[in-house]
PDB file of N, CA and C in Angstrom:
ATOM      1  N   UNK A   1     -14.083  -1.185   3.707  1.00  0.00           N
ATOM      2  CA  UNK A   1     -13.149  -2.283   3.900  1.00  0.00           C
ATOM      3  C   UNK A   1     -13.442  -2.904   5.250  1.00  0.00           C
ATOM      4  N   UNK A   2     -13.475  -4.099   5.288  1.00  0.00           N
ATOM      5  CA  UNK A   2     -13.796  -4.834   6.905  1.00  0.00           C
ATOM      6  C   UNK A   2     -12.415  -4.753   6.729  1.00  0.00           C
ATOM      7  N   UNK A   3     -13.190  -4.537   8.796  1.00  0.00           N
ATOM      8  CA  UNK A   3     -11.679  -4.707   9.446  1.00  0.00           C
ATOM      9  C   UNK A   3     -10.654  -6.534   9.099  1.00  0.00           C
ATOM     10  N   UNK A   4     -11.959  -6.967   9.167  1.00  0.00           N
ATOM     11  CA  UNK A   4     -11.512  -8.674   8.602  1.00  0.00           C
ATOM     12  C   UNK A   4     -10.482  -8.980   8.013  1.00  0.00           C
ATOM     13  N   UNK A   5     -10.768  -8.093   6.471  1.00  0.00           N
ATOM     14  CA  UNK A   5      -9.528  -8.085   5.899  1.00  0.00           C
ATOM     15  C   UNK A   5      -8.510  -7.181   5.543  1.00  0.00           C
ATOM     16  N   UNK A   6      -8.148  -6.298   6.980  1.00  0.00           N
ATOM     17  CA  UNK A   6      -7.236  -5.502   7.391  1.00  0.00           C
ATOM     18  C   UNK A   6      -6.465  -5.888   7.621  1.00  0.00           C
ATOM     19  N   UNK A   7      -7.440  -6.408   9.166  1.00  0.00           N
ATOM     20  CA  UNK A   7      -6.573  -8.316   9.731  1.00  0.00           C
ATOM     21  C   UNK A   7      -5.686  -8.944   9.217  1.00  0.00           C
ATOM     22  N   UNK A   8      -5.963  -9.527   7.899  1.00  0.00           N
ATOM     23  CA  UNK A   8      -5.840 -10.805   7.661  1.00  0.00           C
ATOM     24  C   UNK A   8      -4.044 -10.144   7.007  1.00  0.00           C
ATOM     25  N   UNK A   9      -5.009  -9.015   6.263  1.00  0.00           N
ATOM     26  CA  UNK A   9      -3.251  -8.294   5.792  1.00  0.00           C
ATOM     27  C   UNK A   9      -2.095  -7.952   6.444  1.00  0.00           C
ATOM     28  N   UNK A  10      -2.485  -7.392   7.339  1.00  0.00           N
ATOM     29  CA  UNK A  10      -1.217  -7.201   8.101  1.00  0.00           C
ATOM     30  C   UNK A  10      -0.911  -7.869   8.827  1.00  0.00           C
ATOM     31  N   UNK A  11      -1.593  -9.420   9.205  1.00  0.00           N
ATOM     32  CA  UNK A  11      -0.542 -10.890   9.241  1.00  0.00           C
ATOM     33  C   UNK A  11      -0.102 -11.217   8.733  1.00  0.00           C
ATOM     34  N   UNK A  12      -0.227 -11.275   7.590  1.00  0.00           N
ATOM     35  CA  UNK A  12       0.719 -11.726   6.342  1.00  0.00           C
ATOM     36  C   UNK A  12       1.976 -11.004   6.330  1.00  0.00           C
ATOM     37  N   UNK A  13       1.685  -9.230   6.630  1.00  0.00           N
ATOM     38  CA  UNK A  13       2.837  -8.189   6.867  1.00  0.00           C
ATOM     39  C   UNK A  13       3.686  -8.325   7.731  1.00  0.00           C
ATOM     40  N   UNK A  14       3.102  -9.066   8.775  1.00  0.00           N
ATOM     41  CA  UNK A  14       3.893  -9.257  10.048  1.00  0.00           C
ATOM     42  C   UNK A  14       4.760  -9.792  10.112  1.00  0.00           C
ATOM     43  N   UNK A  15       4.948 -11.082   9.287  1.00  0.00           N
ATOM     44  CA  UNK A  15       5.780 -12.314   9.485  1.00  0.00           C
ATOM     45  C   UNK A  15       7.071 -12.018   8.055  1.00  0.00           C
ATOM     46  N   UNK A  16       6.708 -11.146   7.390  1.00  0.00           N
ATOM     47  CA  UNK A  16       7.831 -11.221   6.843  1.00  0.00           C
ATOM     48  C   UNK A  16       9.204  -9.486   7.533  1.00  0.00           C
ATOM     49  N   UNK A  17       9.931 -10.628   7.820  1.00  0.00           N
ATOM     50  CA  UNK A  17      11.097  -9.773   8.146  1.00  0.00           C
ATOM     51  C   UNK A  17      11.658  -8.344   7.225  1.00  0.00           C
ATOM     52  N   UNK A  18      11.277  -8.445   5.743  1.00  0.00           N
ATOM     53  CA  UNK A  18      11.857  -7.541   4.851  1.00  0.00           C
ATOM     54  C   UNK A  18      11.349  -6.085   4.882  1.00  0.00           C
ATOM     55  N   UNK A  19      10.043  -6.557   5.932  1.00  0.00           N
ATOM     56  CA  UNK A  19       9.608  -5.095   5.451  1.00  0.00           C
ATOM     57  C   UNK A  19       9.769  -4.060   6.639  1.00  0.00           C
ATOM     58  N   UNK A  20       9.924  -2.767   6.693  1.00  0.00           N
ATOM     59  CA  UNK A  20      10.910  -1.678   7.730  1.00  0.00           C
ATOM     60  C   UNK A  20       9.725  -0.600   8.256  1.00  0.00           C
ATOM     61  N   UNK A  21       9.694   0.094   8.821  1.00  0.00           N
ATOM     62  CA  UNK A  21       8.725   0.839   9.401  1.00  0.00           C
ATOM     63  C   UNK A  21       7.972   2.030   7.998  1.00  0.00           C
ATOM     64  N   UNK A  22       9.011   2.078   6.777  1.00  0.00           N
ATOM     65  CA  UNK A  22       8.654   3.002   6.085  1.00  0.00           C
ATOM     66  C   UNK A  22       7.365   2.254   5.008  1.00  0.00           C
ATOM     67  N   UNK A  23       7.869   0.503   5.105  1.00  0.00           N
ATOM     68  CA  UNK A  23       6.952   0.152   4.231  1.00  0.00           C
ATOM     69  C   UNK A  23       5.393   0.316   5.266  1.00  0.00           C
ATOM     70  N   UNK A  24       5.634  -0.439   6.594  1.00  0.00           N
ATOM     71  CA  UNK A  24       4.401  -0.079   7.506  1.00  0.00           C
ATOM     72  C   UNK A  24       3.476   0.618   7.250  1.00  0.00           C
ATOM     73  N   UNK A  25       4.301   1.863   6.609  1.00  0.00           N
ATOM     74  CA  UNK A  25       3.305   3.734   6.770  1.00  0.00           C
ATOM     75  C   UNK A  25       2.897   3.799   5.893  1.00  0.00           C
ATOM     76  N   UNK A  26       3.754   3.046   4.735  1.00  0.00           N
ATOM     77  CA  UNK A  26       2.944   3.522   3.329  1.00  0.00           C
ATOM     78  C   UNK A  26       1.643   2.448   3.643  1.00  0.00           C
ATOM     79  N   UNK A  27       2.143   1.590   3.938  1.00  0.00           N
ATOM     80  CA  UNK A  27       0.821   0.463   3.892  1.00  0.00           C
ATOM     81  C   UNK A  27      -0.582   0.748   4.525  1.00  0.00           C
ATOM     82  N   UNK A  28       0.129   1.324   5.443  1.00  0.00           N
ATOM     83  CA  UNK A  28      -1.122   1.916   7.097  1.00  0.00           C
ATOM     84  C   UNK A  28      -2.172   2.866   5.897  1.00  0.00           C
ATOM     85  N   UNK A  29      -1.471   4.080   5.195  1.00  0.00           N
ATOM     86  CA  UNK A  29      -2.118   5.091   4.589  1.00  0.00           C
ATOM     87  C   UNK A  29      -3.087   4.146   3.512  1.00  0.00           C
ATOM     88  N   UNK A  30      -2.236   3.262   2.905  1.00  0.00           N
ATOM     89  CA  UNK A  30      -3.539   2.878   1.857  1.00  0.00           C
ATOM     90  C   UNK A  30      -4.029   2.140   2.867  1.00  0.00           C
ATOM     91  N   UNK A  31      -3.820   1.128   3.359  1.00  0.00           N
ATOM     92  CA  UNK A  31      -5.261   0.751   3.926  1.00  0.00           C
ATOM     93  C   UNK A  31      -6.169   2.127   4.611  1.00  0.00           C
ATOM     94  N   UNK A  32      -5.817   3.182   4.820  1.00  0.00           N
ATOM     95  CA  UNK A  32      -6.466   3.943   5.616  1.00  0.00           C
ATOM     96  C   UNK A  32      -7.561   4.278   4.367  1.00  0.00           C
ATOM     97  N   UNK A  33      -6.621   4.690   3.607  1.00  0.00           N
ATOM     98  CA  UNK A  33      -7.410   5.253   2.106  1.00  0.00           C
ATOM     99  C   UNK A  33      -8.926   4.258   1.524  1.00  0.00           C
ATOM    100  N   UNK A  34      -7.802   2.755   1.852  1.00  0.00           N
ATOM    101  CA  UNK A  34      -9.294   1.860   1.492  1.00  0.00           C
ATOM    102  C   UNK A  34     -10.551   1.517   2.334  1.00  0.00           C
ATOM    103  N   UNK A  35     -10.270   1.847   3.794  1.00  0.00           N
ATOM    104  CA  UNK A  35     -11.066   2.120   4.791  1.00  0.00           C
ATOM    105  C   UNK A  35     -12.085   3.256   4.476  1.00  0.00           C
ATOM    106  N   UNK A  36     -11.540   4.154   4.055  1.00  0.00           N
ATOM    107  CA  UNK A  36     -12.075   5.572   3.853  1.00  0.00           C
ATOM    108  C   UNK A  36     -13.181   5.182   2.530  1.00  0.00           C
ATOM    109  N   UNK A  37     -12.708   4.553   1.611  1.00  0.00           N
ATOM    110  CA  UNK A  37     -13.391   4.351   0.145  1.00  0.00           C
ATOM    111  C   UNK A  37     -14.390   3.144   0.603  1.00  0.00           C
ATOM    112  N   UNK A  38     -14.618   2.214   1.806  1.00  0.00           N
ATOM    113  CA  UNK A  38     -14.993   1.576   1.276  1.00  0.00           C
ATOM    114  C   UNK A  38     -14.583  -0.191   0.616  1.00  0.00           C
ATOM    115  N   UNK A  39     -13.331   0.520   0.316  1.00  0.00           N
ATOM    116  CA  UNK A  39     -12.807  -0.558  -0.541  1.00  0.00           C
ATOM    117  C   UNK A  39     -11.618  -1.813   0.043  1.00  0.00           C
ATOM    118  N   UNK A  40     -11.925  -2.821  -0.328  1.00  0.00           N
ATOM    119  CA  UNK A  40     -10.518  -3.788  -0.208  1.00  0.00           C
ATOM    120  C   UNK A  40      -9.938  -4.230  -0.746  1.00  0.00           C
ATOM    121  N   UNK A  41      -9.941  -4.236  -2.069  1.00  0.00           N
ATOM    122  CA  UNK A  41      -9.028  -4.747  -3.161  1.00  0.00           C
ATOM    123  C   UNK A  41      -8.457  -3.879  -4.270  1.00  0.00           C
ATOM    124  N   UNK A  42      -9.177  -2.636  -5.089  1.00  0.00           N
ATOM    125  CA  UNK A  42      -8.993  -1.490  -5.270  1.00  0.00           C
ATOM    126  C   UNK A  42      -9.050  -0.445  -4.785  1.00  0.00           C
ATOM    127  N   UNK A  43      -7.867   0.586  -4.661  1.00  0.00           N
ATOM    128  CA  UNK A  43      -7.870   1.903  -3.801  1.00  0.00           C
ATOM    129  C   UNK A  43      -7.333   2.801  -4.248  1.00  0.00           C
ATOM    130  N   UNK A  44      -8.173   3.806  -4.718  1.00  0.00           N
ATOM    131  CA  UNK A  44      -7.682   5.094  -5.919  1.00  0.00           C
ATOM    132  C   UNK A  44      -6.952   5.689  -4.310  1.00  0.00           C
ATOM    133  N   UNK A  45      -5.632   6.289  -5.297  1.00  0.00           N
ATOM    134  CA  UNK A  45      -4.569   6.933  -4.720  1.00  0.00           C
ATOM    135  C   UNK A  45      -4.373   8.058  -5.044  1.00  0.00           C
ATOM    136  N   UNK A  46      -3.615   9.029  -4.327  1.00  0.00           N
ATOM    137  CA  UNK A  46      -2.485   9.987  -4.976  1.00  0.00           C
ATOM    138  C   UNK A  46      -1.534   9.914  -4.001  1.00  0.00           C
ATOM    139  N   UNK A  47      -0.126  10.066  -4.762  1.00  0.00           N
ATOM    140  CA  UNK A  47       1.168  10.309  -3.832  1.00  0.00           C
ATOM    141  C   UNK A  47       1.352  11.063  -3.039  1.00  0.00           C
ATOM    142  N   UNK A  48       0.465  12.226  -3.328  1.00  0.00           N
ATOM    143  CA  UNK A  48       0.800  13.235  -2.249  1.00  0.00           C
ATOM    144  C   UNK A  48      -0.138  12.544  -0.951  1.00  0.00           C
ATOM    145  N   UNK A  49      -1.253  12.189  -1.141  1.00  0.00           N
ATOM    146  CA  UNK A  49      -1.790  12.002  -0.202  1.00  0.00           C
ATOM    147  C   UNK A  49      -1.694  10.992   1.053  1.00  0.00           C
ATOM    148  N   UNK A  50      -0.403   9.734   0.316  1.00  0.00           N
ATOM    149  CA  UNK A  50       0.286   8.692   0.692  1.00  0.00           C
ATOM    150  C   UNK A  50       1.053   9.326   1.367  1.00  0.00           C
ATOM    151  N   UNK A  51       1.743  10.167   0.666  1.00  0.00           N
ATOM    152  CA  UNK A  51       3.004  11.024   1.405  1.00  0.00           C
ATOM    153  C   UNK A  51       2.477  11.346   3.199  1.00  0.00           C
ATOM    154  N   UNK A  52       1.690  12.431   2.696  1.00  0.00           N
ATOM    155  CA  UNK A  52       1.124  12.962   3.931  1.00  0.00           C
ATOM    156  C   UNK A  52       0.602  11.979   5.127  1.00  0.00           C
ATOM    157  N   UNK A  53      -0.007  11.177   4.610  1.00  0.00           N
ATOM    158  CA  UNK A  53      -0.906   9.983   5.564  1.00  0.00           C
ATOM    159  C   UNK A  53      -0.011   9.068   6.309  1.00  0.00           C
ATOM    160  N   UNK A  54       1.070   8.757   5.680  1.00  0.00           N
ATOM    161  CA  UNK A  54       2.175   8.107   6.190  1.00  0.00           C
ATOM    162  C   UNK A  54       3.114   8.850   6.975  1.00  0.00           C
ATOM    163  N   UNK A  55       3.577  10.087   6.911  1.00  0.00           N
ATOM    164  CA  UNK A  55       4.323  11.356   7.681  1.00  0.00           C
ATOM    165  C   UNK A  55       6.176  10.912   6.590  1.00  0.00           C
ATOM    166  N   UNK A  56       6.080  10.284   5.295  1.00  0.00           N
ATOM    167  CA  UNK A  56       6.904  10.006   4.406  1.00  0.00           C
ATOM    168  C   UNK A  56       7.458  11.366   3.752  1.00  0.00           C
ATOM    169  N   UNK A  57       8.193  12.171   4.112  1.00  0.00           N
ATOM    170  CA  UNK A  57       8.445  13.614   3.899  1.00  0.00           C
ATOM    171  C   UNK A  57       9.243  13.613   2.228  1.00  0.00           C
ATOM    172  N   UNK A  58      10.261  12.886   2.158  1.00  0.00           N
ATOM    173  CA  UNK A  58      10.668  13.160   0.508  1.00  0.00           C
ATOM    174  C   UNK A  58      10.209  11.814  -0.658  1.00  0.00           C
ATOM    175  N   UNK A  59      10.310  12.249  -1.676  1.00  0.00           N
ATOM    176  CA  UNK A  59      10.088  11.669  -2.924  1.00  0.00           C
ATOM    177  C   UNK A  59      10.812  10.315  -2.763  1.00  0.00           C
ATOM    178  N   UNK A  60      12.887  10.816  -2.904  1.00  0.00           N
ATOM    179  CA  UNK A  60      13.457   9.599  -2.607  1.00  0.00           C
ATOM    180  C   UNK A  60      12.763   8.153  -2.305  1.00  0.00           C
ATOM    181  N   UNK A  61      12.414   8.320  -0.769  1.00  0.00           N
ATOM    182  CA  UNK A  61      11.834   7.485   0.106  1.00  0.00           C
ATOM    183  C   UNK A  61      10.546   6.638   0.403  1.00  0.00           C
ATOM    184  N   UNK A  62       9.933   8.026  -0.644  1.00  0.00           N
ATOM    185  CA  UNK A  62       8.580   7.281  -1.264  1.00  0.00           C
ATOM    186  C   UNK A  62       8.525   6.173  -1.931  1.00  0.00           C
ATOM    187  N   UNK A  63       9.220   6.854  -3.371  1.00  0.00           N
ATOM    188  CA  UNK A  63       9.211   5.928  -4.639  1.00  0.00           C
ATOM    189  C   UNK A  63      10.292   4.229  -4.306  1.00  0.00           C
ATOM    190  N   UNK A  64      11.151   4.540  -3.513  1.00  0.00           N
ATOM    191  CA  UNK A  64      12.016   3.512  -2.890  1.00  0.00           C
ATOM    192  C   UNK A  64      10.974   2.444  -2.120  1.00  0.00           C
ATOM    193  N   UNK A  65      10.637   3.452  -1.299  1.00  0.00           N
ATOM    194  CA  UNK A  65       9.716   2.025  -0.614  1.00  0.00           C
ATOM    195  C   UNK A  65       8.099   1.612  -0.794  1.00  0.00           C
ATOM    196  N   UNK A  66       7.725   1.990  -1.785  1.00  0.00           N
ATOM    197  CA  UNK A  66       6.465   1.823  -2.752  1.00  0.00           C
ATOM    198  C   UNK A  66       6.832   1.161  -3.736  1.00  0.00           C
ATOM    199  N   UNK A  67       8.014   1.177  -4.431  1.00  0.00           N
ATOM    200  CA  UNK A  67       8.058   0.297  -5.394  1.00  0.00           C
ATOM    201  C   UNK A  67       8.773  -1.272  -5.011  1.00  0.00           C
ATOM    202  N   UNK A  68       9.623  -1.338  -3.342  1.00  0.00           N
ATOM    203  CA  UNK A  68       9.543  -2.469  -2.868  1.00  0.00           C
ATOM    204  C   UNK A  68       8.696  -2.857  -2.538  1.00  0.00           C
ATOM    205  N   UNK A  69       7.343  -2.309  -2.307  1.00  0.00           N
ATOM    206  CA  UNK A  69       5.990  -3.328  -1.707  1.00  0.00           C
ATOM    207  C   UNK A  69       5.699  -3.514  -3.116  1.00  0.00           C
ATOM    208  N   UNK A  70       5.579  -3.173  -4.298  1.00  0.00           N
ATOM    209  CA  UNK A  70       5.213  -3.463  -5.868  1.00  0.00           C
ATOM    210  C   UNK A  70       6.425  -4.900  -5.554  1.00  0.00           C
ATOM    211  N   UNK A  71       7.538  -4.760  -5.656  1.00  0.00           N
ATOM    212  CA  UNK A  71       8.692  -6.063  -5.851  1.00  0.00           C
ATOM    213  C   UNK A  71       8.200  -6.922  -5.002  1.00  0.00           C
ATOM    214  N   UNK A  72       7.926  -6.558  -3.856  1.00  0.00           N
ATOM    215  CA  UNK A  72       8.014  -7.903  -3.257  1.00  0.00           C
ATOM    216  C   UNK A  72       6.271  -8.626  -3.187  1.00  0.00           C
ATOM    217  N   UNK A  73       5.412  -7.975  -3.677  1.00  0.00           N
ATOM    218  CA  UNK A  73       4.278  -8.534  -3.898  1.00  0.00           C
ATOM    219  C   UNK A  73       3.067  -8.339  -3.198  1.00  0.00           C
ATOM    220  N   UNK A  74       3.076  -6.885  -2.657  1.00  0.00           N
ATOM    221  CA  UNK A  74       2.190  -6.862  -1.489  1.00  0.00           C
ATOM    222  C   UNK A  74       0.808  -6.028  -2.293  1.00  0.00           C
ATOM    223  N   UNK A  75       1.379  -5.361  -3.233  1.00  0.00           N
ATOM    224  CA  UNK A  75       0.668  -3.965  -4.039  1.00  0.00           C
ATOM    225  C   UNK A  75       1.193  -4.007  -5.417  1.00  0.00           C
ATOM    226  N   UNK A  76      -0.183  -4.494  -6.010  1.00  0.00           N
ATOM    227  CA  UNK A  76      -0.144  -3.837  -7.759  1.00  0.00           C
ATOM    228  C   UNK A  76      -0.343  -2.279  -7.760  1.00  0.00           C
ATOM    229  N   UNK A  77       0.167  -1.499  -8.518  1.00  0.00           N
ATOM    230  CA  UNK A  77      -0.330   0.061  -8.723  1.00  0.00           C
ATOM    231  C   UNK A  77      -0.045   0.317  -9.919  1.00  0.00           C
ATOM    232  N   UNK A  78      -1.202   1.259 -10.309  1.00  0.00           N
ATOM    233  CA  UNK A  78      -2.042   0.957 -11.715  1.00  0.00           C
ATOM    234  C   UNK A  78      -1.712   3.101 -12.252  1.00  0.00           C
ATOM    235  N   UNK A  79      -0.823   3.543 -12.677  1.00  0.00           N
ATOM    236  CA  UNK A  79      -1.164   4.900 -12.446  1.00  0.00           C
ATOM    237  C   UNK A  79      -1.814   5.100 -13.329  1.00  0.00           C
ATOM    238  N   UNK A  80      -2.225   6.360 -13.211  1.00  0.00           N
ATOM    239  CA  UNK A  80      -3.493   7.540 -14.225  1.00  0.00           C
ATOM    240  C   UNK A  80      -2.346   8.375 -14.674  1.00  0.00           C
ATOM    241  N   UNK A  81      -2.772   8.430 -15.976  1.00  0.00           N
ATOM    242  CA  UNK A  81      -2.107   9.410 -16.280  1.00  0.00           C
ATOM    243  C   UNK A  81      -2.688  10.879 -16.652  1.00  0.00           C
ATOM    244  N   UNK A  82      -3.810  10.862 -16.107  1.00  0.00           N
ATOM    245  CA  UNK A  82      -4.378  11.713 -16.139  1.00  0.00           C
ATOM    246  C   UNK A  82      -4.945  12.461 -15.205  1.00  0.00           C
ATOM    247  N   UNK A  83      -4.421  13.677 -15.403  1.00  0.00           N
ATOM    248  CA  UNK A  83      -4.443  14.316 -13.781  1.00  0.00           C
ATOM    249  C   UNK A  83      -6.221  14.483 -12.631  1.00  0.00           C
ATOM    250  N   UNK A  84      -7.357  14.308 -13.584  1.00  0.00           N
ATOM    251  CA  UNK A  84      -8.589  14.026 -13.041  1.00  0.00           C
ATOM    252  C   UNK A  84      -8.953  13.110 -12.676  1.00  0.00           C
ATOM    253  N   UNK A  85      -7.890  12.058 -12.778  1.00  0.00           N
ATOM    254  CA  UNK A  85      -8.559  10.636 -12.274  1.00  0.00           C
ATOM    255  C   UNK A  85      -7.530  10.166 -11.226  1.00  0.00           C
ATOM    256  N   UNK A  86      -7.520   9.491 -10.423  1.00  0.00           N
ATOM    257  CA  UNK A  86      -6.302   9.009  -8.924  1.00  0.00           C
ATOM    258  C   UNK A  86      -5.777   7.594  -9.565  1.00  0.00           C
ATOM    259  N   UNK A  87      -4.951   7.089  -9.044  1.00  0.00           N
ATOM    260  CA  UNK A  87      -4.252   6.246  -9.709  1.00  0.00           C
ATOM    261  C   UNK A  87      -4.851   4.961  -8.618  1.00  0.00           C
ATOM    262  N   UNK A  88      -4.474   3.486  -9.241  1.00  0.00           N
ATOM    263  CA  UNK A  88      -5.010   2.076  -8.337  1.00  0.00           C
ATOM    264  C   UNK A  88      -3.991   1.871  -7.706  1.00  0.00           C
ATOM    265  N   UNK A  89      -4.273   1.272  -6.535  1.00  0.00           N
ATOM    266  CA  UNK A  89      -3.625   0.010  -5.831  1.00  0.00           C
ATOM    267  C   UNK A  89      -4.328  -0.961  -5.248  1.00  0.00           C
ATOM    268  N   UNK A  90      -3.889  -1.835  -5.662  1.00  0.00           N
ATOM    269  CA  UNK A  90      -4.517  -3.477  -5.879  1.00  0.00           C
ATOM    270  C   UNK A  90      -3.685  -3.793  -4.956  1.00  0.00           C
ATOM    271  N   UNK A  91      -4.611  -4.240  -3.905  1.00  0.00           N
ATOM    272  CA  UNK A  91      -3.639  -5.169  -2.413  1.00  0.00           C
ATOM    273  C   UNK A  91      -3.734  -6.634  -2.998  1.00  0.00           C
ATOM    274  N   UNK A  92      -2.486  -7.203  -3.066  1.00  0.00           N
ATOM    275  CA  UNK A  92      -2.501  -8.461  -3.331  1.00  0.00           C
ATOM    276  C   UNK A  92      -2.690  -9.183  -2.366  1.00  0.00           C
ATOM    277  N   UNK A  93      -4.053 -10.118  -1.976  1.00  0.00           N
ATOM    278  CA  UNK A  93      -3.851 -11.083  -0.358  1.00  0.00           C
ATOM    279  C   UNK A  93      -3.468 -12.429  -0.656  1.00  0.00           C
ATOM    280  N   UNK A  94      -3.245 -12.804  -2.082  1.00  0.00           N
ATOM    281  CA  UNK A  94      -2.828 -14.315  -2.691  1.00  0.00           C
ATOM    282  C   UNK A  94      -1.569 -14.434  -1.866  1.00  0.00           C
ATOM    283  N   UNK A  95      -1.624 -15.477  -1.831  1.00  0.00           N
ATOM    284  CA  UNK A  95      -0.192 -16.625  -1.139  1.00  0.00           C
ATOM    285  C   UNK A  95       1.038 -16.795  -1.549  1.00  0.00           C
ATOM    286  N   UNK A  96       1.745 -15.872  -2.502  1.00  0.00           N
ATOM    287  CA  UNK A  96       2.650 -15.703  -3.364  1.00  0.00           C
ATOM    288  C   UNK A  96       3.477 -15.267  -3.088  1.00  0.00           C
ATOM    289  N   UNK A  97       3.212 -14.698  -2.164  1.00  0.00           N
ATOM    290  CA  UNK A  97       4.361 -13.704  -1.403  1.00  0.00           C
ATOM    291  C   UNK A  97       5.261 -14.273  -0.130  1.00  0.00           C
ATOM    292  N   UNK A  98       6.642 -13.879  -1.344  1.00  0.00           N
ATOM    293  CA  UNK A  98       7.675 -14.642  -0.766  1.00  0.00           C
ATOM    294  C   UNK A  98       8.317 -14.155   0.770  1.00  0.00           C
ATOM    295  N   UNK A  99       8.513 -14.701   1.586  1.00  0.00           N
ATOM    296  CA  UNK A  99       9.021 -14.307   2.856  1.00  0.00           C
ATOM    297  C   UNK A  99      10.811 -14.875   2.563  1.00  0.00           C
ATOM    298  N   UNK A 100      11.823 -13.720   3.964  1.00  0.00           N
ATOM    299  CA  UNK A 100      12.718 -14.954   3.836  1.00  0.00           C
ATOM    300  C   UNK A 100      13.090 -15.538   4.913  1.00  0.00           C
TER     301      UNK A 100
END
């Protein structure tokens, strides 16, 4: 993943007010994850490993603020349902994303 479009993401992250330090961490970990892969637009996951990378200690808090970056448009996530394969997240960098 260039740093380029690390950049470019977490300006976009910046300016909207909605999002709280928990979305930050989850975000920080996948980009870390897509740094790690390589990758910038697809990034095989696991929760636990989000969990950990972020310092996100319960489930609650996970699924709460992972599925507001899914609502508000920051991250498609694609799961596996199969335990040998890691699940997607698709960073959305399109212009769609609503601020308020």
């Amino acid at each position: 993943m260039e740093i380029y479009n690390i950049f470019n993401y977490l300006k976009i992250c910046e300016k909207d007010i909605r999002l709280t330090v928990w979305h930050f961490a989850l975000l920080n970990a996948i980009l870390y994850l897509g740094y790690r892969q390589g990758q910038s637009k697809i990034i095989r996951v696991s929760r636990s490993r989000i969990m950990s990378l972020s310092h996100v200690k319960t489930l609650p808090t996970y699924h709460k603020y992972f599925k507001e970056l899914q609502r508000m448009g920051y991250i498609k996530y694609t799961p596996s349902y199969n335990p040998k394969y890691k699940s997607e997240v698709e960073l959305l960098f399109n212009q769609t994303i609503k601020h308020n």
